[in-house]
C-alpha atoms as a PDB file:
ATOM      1  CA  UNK A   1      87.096 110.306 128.632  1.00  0.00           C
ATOM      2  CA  UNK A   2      88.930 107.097 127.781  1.00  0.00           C
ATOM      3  CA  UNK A   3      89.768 105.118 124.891  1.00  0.00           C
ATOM      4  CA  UNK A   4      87.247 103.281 125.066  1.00  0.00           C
ATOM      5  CA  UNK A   5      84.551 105.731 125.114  1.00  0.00           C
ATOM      6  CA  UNK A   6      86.014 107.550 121.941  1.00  0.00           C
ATOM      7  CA  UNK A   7      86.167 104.375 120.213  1.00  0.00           C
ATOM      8  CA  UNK A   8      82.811 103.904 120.914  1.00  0.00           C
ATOM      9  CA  UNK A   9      81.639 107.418 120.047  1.00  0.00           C
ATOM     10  CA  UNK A  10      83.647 107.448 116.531  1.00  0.00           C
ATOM     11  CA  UNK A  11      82.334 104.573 115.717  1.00  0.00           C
ATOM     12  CA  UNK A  12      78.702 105.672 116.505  1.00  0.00           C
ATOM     13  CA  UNK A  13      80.271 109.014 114.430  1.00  0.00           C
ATOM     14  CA  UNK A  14      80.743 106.783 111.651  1.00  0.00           C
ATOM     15  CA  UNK A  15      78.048 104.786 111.376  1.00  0.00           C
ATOM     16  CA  UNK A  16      75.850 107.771 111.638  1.00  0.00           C
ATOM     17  CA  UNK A  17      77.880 109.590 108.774  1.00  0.00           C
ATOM     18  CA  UNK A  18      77.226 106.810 106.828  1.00  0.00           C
ATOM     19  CA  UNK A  19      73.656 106.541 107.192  1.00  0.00           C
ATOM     20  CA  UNK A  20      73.667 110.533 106.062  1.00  0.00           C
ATOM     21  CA  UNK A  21      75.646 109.678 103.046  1.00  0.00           C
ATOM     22  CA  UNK A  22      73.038 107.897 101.756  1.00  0.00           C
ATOM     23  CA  UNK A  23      70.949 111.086 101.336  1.00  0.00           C
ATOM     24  CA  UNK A  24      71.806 113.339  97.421  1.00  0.00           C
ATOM     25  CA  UNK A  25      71.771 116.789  99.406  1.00  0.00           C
ATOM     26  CA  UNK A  26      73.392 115.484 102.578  1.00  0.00           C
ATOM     27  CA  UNK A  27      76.214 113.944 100.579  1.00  0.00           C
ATOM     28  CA  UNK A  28      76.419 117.069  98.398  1.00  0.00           C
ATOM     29  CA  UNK A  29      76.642 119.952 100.852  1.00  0.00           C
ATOM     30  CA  UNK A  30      79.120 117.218 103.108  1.00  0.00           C
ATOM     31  CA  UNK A  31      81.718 116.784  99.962  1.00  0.00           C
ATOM     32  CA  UNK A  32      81.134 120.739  99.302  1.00  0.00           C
ATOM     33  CA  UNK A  33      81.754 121.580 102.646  1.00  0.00           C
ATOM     34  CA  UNK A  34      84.903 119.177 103.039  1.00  0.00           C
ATOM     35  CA  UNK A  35      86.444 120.158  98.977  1.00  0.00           C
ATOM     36  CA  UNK A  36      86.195 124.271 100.603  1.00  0.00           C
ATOM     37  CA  UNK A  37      88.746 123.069 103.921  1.00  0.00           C
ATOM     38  CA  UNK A  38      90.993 121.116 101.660  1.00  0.00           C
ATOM     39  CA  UNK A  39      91.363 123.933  99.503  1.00  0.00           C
ATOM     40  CA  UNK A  40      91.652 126.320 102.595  1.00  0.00           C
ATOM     41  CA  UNK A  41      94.528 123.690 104.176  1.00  0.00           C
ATOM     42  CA  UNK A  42      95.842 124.086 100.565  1.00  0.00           C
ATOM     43  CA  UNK A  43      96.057 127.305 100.590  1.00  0.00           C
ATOM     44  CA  UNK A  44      97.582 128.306 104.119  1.00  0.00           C
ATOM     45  CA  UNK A  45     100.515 125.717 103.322  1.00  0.00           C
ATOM     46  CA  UNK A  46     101.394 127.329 100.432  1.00  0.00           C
ATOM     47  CA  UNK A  47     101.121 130.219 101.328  1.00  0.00           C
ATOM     48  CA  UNK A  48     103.104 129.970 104.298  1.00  0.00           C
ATOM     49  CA  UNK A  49     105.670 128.070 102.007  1.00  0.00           C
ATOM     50  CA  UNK A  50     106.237 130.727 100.175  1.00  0.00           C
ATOM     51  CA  UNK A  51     106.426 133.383 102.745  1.00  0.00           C
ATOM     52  CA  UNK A  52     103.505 135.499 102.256  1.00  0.00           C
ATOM     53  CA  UNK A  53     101.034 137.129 104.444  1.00  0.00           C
ATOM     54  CA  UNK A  54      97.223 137.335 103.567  1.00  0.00           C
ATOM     55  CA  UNK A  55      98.041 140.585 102.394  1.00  0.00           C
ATOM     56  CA  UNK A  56     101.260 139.854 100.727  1.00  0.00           C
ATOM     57  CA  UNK A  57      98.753 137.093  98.568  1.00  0.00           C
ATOM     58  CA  UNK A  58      95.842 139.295  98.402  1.00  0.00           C
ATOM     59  CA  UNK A  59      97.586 141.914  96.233  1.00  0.00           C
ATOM     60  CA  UNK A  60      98.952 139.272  94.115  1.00  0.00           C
ATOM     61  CA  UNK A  61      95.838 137.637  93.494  1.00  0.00           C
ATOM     62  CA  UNK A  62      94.024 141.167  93.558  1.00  0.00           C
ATOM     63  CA  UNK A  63      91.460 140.928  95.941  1.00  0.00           C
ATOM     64  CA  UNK A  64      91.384 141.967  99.504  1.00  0.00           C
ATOM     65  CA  UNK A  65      93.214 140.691 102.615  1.00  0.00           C
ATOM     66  CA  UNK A  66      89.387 139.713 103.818  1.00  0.00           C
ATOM     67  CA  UNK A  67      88.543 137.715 101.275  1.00  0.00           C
ATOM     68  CA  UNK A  68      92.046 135.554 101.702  1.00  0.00           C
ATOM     69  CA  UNK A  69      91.426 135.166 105.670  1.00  0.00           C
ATOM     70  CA  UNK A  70      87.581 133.951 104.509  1.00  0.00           C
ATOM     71  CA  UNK A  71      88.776 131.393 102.032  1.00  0.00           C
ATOM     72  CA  UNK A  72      91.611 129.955 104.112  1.00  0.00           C
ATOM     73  CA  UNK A  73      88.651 129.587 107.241  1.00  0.00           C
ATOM     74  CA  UNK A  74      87.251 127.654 104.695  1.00  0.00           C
ATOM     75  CA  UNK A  75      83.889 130.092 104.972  1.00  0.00           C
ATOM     76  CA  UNK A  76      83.434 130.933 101.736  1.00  0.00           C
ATOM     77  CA  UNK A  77      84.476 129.024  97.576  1.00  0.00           C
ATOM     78  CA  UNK A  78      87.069 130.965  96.255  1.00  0.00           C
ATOM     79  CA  UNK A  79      85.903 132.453  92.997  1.00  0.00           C
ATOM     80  CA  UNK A  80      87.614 131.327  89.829  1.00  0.00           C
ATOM     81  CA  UNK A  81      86.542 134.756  87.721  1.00  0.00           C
END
């Protein structure tokens, strides 16, 4: 594919995206969806700053090396309780 093809496509991309924005529960699950991988980004760098493993983190934050891996795939909200 060239450039000018993927120009053309994120553009369509765009477009598109803004057309769905328009929509309450489109633009609600979207900015859910993208605030759960910026908190999972978050999370793996500072992690991995500090040196820890999932498990390493896990017992610190007392839950299971599962629920670490699931938050930092950005597949689930980490709880605040």
């Amino acid at each position: 594919m060239n450039k000018k093809n993927l120009k053309k496509i994120a553009n369509s991309f765009n477009n598109d995206l803004k057309n769905d924005l328009k929509s309450k529960n489109f633009k609600k699950s979207f900015y859910g969806e993208l605030l759960k991988l910026q908190i999972a980004e978050e999370m793996v760098k500072l992690r991995k700053k500090r040196g820890l493993t999932q498990k390493d983190l896990a017992q610190k934050i007392n839950t299971t090396q599962a629920v670490v891996s699931r938050i930092e795939t950005a597949q689930v909200f980490p709880s605040t309780n």
